[in-house]
C-alpha atoms as a PDB file:
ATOM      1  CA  UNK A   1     -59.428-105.533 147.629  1.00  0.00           C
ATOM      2  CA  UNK A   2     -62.914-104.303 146.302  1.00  0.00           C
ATOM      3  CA  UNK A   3     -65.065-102.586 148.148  1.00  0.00           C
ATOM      4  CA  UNK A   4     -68.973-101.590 146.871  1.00  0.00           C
ATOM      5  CA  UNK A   5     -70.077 -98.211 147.176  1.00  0.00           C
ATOM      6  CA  UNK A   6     -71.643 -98.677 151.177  1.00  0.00           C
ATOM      7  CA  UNK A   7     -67.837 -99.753 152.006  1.00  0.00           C
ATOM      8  CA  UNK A   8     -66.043 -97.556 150.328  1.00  0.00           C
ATOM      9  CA  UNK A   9     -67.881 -94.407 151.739  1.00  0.00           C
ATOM     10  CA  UNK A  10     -67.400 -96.118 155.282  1.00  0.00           C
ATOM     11  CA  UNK A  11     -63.645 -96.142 154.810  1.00  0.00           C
ATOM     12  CA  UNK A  12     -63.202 -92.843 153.398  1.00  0.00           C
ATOM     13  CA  UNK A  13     -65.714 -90.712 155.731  1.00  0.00           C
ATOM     14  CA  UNK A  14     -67.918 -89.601 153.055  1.00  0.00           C
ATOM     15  CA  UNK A  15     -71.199 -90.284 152.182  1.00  0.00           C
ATOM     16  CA  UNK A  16     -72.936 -92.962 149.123  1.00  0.00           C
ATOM     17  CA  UNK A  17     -74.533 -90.172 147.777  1.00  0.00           C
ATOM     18  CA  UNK A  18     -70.828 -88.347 147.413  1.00  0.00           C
ATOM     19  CA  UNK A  19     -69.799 -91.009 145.699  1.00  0.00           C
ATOM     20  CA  UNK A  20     -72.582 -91.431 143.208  1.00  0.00           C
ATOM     21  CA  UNK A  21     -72.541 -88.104 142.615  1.00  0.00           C
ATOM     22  CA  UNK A  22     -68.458 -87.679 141.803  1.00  0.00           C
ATOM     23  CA  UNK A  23     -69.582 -91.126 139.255  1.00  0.00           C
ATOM     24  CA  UNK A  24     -72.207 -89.235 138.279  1.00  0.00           C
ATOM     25  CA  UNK A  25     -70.175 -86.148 137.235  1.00  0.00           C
ATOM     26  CA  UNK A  26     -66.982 -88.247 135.478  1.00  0.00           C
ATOM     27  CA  UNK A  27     -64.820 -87.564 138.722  1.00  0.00           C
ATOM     28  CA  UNK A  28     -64.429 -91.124 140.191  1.00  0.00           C
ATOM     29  CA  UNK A  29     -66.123 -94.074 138.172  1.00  0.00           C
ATOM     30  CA  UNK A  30     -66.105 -97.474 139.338  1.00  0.00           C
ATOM     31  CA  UNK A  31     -63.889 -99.880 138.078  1.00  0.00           C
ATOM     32  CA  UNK A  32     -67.044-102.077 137.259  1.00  0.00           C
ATOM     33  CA  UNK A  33     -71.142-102.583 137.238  1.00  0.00           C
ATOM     34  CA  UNK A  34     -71.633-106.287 139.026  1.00  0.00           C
ATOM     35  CA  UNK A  35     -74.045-108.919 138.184  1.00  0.00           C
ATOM     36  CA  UNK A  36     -76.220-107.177 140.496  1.00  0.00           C
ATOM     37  CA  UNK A  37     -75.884-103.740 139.162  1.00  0.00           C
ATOM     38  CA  UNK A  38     -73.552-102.623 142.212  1.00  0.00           C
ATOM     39  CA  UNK A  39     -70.606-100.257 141.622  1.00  0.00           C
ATOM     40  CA  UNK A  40     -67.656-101.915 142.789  1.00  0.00           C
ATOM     41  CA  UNK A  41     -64.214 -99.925 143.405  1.00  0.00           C
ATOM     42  CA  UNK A  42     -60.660-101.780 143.528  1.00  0.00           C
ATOM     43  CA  UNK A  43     -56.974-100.235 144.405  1.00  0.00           C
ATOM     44  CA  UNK A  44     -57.183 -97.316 141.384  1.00  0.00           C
ATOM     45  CA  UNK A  45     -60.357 -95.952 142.610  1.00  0.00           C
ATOM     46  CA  UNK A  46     -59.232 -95.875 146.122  1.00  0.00           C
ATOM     47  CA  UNK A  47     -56.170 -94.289 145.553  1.00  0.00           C
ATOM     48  CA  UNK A  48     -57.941 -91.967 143.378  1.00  0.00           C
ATOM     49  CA  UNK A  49     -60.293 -91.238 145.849  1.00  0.00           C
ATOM     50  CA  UNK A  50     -57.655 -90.082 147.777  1.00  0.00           C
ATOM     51  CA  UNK A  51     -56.355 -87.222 145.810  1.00  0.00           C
ATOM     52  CA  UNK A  52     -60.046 -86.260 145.463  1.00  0.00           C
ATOM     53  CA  UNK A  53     -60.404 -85.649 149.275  1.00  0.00           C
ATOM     54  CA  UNK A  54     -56.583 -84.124 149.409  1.00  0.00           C
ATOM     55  CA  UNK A  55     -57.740 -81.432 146.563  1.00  0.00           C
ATOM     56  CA  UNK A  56     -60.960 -80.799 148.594  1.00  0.00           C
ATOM     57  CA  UNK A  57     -58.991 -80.108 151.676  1.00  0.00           C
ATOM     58  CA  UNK A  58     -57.313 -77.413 149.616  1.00  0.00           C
ATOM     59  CA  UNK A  59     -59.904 -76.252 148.723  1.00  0.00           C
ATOM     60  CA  UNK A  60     -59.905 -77.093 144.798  1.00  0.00           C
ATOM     61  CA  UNK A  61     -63.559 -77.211 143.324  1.00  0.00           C
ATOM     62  CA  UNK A  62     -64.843 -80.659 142.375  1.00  0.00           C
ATOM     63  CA  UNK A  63     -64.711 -79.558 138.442  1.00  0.00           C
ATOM     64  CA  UNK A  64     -60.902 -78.454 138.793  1.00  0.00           C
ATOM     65  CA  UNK A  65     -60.159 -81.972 140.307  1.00  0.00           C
ATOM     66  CA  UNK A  66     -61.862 -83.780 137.707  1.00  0.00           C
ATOM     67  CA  UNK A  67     -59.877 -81.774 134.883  1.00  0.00           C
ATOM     68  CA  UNK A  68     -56.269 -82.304 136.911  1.00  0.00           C
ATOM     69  CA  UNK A  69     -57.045 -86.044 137.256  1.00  0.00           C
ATOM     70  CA  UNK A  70     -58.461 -87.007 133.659  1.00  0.00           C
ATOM     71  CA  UNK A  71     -55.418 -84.915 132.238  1.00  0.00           C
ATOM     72  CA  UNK A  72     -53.181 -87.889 130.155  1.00  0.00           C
ATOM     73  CA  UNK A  73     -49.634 -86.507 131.963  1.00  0.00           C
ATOM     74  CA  UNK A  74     -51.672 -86.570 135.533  1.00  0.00           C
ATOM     75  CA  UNK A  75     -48.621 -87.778 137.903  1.00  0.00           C
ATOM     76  CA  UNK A  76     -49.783 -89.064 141.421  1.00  0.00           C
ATOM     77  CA  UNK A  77     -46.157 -89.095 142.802  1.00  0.00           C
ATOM     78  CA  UNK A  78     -46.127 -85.509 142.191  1.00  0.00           C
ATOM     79  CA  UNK A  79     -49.588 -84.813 143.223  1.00  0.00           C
ATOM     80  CA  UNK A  80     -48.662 -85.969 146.545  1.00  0.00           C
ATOM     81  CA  UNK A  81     -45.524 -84.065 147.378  1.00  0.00           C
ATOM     82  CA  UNK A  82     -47.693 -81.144 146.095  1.00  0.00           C
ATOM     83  CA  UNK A  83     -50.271 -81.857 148.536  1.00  0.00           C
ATOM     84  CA  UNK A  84     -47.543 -82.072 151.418  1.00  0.00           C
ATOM     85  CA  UNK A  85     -45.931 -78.506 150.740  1.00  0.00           C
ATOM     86  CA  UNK A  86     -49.404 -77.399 150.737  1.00  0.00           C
ATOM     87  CA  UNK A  87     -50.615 -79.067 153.589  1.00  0.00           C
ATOM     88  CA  UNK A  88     -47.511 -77.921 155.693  1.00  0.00           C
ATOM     89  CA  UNK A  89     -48.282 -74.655 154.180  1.00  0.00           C
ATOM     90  CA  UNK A  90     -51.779 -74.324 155.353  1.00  0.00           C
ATOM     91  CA  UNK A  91     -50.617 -76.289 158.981  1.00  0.00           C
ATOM     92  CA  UNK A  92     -48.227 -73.249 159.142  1.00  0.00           C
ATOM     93  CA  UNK A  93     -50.643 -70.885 158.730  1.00  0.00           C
ATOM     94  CA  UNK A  94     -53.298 -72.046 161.237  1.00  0.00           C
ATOM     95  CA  UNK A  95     -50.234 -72.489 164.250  1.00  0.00           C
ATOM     96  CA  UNK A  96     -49.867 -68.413 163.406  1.00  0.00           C
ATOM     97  CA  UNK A  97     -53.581 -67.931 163.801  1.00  0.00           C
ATOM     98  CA  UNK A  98     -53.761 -69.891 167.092  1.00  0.00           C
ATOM     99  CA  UNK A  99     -50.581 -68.074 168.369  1.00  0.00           C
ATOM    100  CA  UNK A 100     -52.942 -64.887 167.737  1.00  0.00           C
ATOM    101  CA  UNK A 101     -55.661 -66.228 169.335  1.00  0.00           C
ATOM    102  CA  UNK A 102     -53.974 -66.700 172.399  1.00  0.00           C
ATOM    103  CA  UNK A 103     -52.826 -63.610 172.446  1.00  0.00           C
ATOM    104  CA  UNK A 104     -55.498 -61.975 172.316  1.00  0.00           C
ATOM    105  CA  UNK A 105     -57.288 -64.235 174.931  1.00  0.00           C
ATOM    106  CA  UNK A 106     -54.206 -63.103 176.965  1.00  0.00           C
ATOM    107  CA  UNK A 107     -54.854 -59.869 176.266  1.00  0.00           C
ATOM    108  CA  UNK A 108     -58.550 -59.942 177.410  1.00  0.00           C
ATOM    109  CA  UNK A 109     -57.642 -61.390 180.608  1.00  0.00           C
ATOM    110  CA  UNK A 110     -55.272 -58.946 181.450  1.00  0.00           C
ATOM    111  CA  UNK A 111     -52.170 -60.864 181.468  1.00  0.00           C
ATOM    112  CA  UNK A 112     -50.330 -58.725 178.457  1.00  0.00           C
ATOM    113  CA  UNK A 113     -50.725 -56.013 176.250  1.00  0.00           C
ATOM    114  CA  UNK A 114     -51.647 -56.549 172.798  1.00  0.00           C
ATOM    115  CA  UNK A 115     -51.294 -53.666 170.010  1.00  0.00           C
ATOM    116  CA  UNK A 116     -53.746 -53.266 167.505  1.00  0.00           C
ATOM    117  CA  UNK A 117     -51.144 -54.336 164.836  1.00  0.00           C
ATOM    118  CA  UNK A 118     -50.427 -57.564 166.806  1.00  0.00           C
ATOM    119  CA  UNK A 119     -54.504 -58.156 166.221  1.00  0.00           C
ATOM    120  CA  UNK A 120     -53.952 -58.013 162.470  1.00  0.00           C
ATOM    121  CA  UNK A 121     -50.717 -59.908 162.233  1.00  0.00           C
ATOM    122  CA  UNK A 122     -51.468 -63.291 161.848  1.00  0.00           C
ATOM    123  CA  UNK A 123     -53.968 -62.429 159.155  1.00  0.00           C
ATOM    124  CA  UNK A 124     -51.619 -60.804 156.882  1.00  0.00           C
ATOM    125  CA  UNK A 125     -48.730 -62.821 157.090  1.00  0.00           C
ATOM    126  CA  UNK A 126     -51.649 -65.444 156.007  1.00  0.00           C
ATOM    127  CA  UNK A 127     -52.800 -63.088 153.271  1.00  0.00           C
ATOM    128  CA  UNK A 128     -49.363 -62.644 151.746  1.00  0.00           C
ATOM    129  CA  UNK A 129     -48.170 -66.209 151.872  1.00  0.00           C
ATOM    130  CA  UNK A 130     -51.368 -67.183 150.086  1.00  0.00           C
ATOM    131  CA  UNK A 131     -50.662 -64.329 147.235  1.00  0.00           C
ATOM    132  CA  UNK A 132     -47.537 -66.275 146.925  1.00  0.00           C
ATOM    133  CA  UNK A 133     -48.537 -69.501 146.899  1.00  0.00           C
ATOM    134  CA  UNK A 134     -50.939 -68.877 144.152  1.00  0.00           C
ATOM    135  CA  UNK A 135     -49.555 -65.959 142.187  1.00  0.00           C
ATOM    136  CA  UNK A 136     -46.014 -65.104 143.831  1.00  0.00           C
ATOM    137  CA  UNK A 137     -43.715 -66.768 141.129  1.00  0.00           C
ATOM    138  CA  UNK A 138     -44.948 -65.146 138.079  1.00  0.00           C
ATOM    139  CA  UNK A 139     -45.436 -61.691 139.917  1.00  0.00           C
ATOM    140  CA  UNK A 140     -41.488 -62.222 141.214  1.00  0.00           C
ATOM    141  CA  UNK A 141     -40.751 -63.229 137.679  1.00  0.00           C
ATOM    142  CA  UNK A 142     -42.633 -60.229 135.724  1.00  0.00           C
ATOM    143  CA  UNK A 143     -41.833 -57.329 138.400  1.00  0.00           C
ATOM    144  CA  UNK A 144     -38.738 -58.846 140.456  1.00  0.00           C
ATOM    145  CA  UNK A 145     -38.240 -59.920 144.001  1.00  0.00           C
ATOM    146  CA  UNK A 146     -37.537 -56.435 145.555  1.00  0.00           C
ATOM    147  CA  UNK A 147     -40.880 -55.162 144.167  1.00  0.00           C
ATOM    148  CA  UNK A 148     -42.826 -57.803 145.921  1.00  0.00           C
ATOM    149  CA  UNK A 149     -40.764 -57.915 148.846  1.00  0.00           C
ATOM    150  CA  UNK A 150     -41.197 -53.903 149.273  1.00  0.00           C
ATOM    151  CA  UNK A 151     -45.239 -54.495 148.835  1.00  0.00           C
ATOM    152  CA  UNK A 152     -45.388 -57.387 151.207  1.00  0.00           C
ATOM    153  CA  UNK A 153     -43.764 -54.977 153.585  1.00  0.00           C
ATOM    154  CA  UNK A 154     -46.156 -52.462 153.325  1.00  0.00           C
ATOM    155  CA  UNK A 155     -48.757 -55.347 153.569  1.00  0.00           C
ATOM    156  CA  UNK A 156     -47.419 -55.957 157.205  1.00  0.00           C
ATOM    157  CA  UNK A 157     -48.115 -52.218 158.056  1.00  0.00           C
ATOM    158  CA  UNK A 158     -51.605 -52.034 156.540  1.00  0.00           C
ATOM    159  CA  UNK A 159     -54.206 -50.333 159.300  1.00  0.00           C
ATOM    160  CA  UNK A 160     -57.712 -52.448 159.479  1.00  0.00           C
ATOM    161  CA  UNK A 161     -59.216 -49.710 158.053  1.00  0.00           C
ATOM    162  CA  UNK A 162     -57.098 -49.842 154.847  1.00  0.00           C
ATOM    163  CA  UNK A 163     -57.542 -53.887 154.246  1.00  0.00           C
ATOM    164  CA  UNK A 164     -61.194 -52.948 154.840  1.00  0.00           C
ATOM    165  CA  UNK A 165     -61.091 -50.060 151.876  1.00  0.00           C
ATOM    166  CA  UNK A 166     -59.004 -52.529 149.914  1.00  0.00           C
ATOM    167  CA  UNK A 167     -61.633 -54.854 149.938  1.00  0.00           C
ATOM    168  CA  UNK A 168     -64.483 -52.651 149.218  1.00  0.00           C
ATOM    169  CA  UNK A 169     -62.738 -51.267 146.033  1.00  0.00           C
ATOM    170  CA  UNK A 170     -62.337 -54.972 145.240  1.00  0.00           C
ATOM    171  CA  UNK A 171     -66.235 -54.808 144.907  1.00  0.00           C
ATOM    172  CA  UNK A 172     -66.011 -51.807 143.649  1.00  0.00           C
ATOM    173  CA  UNK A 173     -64.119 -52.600 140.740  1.00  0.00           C
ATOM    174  CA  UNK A 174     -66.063 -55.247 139.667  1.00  0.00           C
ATOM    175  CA  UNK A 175     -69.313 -53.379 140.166  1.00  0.00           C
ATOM    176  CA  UNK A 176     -68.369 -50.563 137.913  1.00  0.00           C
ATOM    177  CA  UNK A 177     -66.632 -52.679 135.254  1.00  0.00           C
ATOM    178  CA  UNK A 178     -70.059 -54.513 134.811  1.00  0.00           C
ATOM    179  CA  UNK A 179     -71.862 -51.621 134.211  1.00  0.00           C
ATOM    180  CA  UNK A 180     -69.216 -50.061 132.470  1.00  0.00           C
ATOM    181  CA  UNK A 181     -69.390 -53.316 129.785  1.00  0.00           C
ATOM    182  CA  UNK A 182     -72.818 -52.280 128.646  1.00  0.00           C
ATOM    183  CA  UNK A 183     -71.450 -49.244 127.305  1.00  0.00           C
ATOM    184  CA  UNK A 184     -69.070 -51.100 124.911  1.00  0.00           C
ATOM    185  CA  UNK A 185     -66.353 -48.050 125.184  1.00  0.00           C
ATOM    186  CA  UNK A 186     -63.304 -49.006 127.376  1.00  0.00           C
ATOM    187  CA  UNK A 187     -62.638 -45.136 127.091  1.00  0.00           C
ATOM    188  CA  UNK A 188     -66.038 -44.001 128.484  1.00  0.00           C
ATOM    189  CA  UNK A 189     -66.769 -42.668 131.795  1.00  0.00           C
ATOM    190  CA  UNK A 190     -67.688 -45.664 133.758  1.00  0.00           C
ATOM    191  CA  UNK A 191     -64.527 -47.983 132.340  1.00  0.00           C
ATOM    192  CA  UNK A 192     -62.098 -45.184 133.578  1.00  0.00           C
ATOM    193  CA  UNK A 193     -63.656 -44.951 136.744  1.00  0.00           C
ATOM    194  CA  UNK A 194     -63.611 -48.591 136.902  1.00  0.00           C
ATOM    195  CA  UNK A 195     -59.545 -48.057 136.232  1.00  0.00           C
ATOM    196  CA  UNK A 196     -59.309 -44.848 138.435  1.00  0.00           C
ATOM    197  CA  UNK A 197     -60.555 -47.202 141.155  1.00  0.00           C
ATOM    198  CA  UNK A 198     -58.267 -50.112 140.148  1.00  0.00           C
ATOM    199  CA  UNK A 199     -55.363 -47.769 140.211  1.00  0.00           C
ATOM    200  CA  UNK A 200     -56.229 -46.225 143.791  1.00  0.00           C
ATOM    201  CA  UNK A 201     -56.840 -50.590 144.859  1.00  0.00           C
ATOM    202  CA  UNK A 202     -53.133 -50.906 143.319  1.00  0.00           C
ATOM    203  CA  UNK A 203     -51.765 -47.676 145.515  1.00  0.00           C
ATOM    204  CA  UNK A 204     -53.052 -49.657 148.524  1.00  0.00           C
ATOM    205  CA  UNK A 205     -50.789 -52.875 147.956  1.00  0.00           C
ATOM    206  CA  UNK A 206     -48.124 -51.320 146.103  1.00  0.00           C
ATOM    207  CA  UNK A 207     -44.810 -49.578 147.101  1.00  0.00           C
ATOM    208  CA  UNK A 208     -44.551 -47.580 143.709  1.00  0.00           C
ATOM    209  CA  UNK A 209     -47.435 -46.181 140.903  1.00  0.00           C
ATOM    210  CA  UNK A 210     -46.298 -46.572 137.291  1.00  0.00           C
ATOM    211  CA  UNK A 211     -48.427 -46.219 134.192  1.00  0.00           C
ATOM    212  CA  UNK A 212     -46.091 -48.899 132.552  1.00  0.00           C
ATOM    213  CA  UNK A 213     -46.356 -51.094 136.114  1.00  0.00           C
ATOM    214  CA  UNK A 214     -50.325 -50.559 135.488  1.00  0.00           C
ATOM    215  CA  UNK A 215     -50.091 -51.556 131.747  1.00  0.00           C
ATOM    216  CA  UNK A 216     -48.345 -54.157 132.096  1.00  0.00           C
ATOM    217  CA  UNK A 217     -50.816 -56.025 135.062  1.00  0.00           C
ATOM    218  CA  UNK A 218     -53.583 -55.513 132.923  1.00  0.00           C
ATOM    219  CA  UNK A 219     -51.842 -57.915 130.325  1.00  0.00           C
ATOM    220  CA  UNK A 220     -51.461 -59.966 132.874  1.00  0.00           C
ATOM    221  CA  UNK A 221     -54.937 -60.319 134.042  1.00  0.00           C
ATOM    222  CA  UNK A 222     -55.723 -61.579 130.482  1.00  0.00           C
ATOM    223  CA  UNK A 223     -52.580 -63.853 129.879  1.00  0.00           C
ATOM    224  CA  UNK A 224     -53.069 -65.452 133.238  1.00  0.00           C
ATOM    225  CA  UNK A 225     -56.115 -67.815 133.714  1.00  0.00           C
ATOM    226  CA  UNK A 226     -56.144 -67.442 137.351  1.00  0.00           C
ATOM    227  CA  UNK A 227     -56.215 -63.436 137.611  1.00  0.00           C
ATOM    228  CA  UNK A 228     -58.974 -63.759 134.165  1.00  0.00           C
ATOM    229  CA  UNK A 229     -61.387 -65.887 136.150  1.00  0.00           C
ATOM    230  CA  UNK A 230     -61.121 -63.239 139.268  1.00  0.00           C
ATOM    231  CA  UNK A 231     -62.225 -60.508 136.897  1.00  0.00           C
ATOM    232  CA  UNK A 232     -64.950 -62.965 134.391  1.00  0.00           C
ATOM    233  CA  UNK A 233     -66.412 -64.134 137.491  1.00  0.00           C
ATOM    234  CA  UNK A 234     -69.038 -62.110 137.346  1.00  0.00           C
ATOM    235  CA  UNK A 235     -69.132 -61.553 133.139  1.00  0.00           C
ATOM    236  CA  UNK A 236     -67.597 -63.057 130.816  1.00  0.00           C
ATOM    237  CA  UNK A 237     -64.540 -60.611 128.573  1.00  0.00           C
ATOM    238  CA  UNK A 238     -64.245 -58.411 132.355  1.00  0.00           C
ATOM    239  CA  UNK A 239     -60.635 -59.321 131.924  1.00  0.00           C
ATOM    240  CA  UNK A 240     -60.182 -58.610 128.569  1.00  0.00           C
ATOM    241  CA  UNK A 241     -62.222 -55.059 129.078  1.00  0.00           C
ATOM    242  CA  UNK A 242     -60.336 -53.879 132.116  1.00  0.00           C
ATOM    243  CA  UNK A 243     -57.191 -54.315 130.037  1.00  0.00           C
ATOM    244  CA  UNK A 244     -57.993 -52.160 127.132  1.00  0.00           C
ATOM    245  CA  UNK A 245     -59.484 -49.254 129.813  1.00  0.00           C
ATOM    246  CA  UNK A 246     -56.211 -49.910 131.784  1.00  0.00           C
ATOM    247  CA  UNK A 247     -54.010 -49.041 128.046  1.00  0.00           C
ATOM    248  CA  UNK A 248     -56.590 -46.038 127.311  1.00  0.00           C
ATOM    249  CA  UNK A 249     -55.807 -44.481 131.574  1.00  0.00           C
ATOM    250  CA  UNK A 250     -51.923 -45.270 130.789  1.00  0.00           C
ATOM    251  CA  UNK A 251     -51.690 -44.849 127.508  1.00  0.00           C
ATOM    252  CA  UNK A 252     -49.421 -47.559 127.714  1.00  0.00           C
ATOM    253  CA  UNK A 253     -49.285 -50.951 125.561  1.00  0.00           C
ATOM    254  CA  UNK A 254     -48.848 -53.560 128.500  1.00  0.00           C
ATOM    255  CA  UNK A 255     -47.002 -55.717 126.420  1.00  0.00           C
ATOM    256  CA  UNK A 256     -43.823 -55.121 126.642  1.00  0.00           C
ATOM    257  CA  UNK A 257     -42.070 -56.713 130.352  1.00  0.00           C
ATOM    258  CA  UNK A 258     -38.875 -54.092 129.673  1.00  0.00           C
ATOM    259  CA  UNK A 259     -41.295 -51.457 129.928  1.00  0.00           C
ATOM    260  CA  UNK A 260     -42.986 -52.620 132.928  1.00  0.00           C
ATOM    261  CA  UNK A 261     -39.420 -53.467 134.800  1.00  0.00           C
ATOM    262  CA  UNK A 262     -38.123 -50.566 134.061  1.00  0.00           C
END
């Protein structure tokens, strides 16, 4: 079946302007112009729609989408099953977060008690298992299983107050390493302060300080597209700068995984 643009929307929930707009950008193209200068859409355009709007419900940006689905080796089948685990994953997630909210509605009505850790619960547990969705298996492969587990622990006994420091350094960080990239020197002032408050950010997530643990994240953060957006997103080479300030506070060549296991 075809549909033109006006139908299509209909049937998906979105608007004609969405869909000019994805053609517009390369995302979703018609399959062809009519007589009439209409965009019409058959089966592969609907189907591809589809993983558009299951990306966007994860919360993948439009530009991400488009560079997953124009990729040659782009495999539906297994788009979809990845969709599922994360869709379970997320449905998961929001049954703990109503579980807390009822709770606490309890709570305010005087039917039970509620500790202030039982407040925070539901947003942790949400906190870690995104860390692991997005980052867990090369931090399990690079530092092992027991290091994570022991930091996801200590995760579970954070205080408010010290998820509210850790996200202030977070800021922090990336405030000072700015400023501290206009000086050029990753041994200056500003680029070990920018380190100094990395380090105390780590001591907040992490069981155990090492300067070879340290050394070796920082390579990381470069190797790893994901972590090097975090720290670019703001300028471009942040990554790459933190790194070599990170080496210069350690004095440690992060290079070297026997190092950082050890």
């Amino acid at each position: 079946m075809e549909y033109t643009v006006q139908k299509l929307a209909a049937l998906a929930g979105i608007s004609t302007r969405t869909l000019r707009y994805y053609d517009q950008m390369g995302l979703l193209k018609p399959a062809r112009i009519n007589s009439s200068g209409y965009r019409i859409y058959g089966r592969g355009e609907v189907d591809r729609l589809q993983q558009i709007l299951f990306f966007r419900e994860l919360g993948v940006s439009l530009e991400q989408i488009r560079d997953l689905l124009n990729k040659p080796v782009f495999d539906g089948i297994s788009a979809l099953k990845d969709h599922r685990v994360q869709l379970l994953e997320k449905r998961t997630q929001l049954d703990r977060l109503l579980v807390n909210i009822e709770k606490t509605l309890a709570a305010a009505e005087g039917s039970i008690e509620m500790s202030d850790r039982e407040k925070f619960e539901g947003f942790k547990k949400e906190m870690i298992d995104d860390n692991e969705r997005r980052y867990g298996g090369e931090v399990r492969k690079k530092y092992g299983d027991d290091t994570v587990e022991k930091s996801n622990k200590k995760v579970m006994n954070m205080t408010k107050e010290q998820l509210d420091r850790a996200s202030a350094l977070s800021e922090e960080i990336l405030d000072t390493l700015v400023l501290a990239m206009d000086t050029g020197d990753p041994a200056g002032e500003l680029a070990q302060k920018a380190v100094r408050l990395h380090k105390e950010w780590l001591g907040i997530w992490w069981d155990q300080y090492t300067p070879e643990y340290h050394a070796g994240l920082g390579q990381m953060y470069v190797e790893d597209e994901r972590f090097r957006q975090h720290y670019d997103v703001r300028r471009e080479g942040a990554a790459e700068f933190l790194r070599d300030a990170i080496f210069v506070f350690t004095g440690v060549n992060g290079s070297s995984d026997e190092e950082v296991l050890s």
